[in-house]
C-alpha atoms as a PDB file:
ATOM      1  CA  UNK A   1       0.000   0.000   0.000  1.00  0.00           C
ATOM      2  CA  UNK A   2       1.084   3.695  -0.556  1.00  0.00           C
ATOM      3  CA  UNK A   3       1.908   5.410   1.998  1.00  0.00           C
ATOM      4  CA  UNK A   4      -0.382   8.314   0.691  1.00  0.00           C
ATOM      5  CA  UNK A   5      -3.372   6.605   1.638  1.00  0.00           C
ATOM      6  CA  UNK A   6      -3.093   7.370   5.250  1.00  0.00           C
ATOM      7  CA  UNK A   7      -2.182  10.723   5.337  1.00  0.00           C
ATOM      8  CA  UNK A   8      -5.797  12.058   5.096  1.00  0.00           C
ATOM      9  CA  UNK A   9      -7.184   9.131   7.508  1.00  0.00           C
ATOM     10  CA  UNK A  10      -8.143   9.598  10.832  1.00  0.00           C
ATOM     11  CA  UNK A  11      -7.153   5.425  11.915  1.00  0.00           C
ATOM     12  CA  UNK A  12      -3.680   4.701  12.667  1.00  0.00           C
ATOM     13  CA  UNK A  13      -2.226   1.746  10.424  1.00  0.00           C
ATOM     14  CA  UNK A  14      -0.357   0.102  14.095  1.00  0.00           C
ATOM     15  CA  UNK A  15      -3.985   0.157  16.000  1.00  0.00           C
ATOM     16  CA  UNK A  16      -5.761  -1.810  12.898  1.00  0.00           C
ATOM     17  CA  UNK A  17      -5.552  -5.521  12.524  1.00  0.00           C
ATOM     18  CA  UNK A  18      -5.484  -7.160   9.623  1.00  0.00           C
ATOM     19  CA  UNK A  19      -6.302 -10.804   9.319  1.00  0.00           C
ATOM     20  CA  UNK A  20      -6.353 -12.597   5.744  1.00  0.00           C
ATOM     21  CA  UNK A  21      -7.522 -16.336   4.917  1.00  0.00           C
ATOM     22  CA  UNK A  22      -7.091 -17.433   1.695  1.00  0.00           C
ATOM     23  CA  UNK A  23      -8.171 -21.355   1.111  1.00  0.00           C
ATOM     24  CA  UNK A  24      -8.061 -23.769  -1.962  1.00  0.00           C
ATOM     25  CA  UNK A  25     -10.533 -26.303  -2.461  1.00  0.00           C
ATOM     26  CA  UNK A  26      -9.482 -29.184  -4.758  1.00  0.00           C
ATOM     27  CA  UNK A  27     -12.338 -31.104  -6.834  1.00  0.00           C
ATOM     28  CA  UNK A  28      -9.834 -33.996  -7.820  1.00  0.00           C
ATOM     29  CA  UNK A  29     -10.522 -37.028  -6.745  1.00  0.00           C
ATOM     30  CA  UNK A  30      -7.177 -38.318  -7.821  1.00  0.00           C
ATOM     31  CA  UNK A  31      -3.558 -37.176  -8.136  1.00  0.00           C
ATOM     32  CA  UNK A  32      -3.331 -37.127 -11.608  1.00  0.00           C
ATOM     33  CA  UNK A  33      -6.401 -35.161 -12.180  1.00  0.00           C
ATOM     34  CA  UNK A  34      -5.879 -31.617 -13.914  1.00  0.00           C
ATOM     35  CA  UNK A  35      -5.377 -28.269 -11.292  1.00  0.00           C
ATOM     36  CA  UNK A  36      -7.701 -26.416 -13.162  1.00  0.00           C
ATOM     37  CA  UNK A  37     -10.109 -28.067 -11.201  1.00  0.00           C
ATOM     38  CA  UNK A  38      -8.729 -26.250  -7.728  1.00  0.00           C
ATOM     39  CA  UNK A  39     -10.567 -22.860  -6.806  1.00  0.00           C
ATOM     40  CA  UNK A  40      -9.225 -20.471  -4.502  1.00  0.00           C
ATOM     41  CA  UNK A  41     -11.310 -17.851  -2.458  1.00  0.00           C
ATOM     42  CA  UNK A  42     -10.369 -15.615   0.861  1.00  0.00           C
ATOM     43  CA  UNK A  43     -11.601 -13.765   3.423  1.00  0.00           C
ATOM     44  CA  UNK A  44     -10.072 -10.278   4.724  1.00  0.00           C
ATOM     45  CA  UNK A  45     -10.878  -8.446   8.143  1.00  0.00           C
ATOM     46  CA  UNK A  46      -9.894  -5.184   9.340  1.00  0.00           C
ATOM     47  CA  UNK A  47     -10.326  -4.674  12.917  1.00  0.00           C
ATOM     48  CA  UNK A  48      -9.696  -1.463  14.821  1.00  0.00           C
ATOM     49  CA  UNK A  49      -8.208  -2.283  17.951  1.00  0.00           C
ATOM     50  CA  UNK A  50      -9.206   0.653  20.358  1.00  0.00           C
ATOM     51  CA  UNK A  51     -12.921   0.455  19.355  1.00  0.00           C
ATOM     52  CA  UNK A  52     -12.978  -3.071  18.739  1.00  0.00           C
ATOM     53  CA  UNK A  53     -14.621  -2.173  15.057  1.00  0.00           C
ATOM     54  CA  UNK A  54     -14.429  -5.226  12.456  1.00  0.00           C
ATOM     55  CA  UNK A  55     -15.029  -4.614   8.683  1.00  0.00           C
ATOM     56  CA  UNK A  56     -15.430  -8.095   6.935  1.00  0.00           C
ATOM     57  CA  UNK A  57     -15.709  -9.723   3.501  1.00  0.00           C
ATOM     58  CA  UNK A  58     -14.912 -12.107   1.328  1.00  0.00           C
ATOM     59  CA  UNK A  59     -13.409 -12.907  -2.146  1.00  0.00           C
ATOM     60  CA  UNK A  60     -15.842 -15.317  -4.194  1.00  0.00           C
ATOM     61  CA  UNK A  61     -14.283 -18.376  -4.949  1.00  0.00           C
ATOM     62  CA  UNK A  62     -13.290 -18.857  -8.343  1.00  0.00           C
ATOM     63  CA  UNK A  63     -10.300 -20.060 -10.865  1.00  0.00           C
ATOM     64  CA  UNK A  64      -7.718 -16.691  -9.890  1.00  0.00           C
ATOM     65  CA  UNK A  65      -4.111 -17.035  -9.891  1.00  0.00           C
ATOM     66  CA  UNK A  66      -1.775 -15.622  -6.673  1.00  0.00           C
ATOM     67  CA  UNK A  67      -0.881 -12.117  -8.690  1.00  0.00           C
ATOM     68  CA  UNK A  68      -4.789 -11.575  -9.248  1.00  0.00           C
ATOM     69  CA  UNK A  69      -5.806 -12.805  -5.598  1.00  0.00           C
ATOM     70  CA  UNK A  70      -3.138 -10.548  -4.467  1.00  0.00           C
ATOM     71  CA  UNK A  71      -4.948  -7.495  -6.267  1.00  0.00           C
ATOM     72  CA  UNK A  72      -8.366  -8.132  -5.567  1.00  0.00           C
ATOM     73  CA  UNK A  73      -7.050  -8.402  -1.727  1.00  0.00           C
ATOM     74  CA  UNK A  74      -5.158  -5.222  -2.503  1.00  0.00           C
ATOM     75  CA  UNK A  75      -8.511  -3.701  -4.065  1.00  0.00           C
ATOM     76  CA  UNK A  76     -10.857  -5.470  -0.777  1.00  0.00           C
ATOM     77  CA  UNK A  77      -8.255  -3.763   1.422  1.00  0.00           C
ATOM     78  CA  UNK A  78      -9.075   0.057   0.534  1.00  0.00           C
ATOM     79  CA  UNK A  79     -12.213  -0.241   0.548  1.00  0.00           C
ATOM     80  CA  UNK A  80     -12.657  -1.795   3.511  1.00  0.00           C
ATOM     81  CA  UNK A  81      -9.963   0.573   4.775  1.00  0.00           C
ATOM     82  CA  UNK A  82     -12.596   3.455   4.060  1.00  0.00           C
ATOM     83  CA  UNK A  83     -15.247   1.372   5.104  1.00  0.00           C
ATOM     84  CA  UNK A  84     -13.915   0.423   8.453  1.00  0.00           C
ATOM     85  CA  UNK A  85     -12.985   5.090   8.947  1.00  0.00           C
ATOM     86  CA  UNK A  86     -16.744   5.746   8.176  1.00  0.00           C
ATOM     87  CA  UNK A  87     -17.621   3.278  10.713  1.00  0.00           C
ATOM     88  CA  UNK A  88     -14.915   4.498  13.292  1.00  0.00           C
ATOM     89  CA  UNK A  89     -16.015   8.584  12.557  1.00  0.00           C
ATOM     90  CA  UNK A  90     -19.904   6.963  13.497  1.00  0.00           C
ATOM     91  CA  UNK A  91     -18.905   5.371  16.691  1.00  0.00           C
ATOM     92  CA  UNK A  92     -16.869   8.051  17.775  1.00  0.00           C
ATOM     93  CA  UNK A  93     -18.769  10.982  16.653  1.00  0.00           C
ATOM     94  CA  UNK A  94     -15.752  12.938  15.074  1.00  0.00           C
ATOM     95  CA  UNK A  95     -16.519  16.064  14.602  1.00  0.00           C
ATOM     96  CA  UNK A  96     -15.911  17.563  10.958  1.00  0.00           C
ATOM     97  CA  UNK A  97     -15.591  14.479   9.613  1.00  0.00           C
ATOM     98  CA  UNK A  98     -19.015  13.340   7.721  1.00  0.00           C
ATOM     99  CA  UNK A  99     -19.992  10.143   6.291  1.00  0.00           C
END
C-alpha cells in the first residue's frame, strides 16, 4: 500500500488488525487429475483495535491465480480501509468528519 493513503485518515495503520484467509478447495478425486479443477477464495478483516470495530468480507471463490488474488485483496483492502474510517467517525462521533 502507498503510503499516501493514510495521510488524510483519521485510523492509525499500528492500531488496525489485519487478518487474511485465503483457502483452496481441490475437486480432484485423484492425483493425476488436472489443477484447473482447484478454486481459490479468501476472506479479509480489518479490525480497529481501540474500538474493537471489524469490517469483513470475502473474495468469491473462483479459478484466480496468486498475482490476481493478491490485487483483488489489494482492491478489498481500501475499501474496507474506508469502510472500516466511516464506521470508526460513526462510533466516535468525530466532529468535521461526515460520512
Amino acid at each position: 500500500m502507498a503510503s499516501t493513503q493514510w495521510l488524510n485518515s483519521i485510523l492509525k495503520p499500528a492500531d488496525v488488525t489485519e487478518s487474511w484467509n485465503a483457502t483452496t478447495k481441490s475437486r480432484r478425486t485423484r492425483a493425476g487429475q488436472s489443477r484447473a479443477l482447484d478454486t481459490t477464495c479468501g476472506q479479509l478483516a480489518l479490525t480497529h483495535r481501540p474500538t474493537g470495530l471489524c469490517v469483513r468480507g470475502e473474495i468469491p471463490r473462483g479459478h484466480r491465480s496468486r498475482r490476481a488474488m493478491r490485487s483483488l485483496r489489494d482492491k478489498l483492502r481500501a475499501r474496507f480501509w474506508s469502510d472500516l474510517e466511516a464506521a470508526v467517525v460513526r462510533h466516535l462521533r468525530v466532529a468535521g468528519r461526515s460520512t
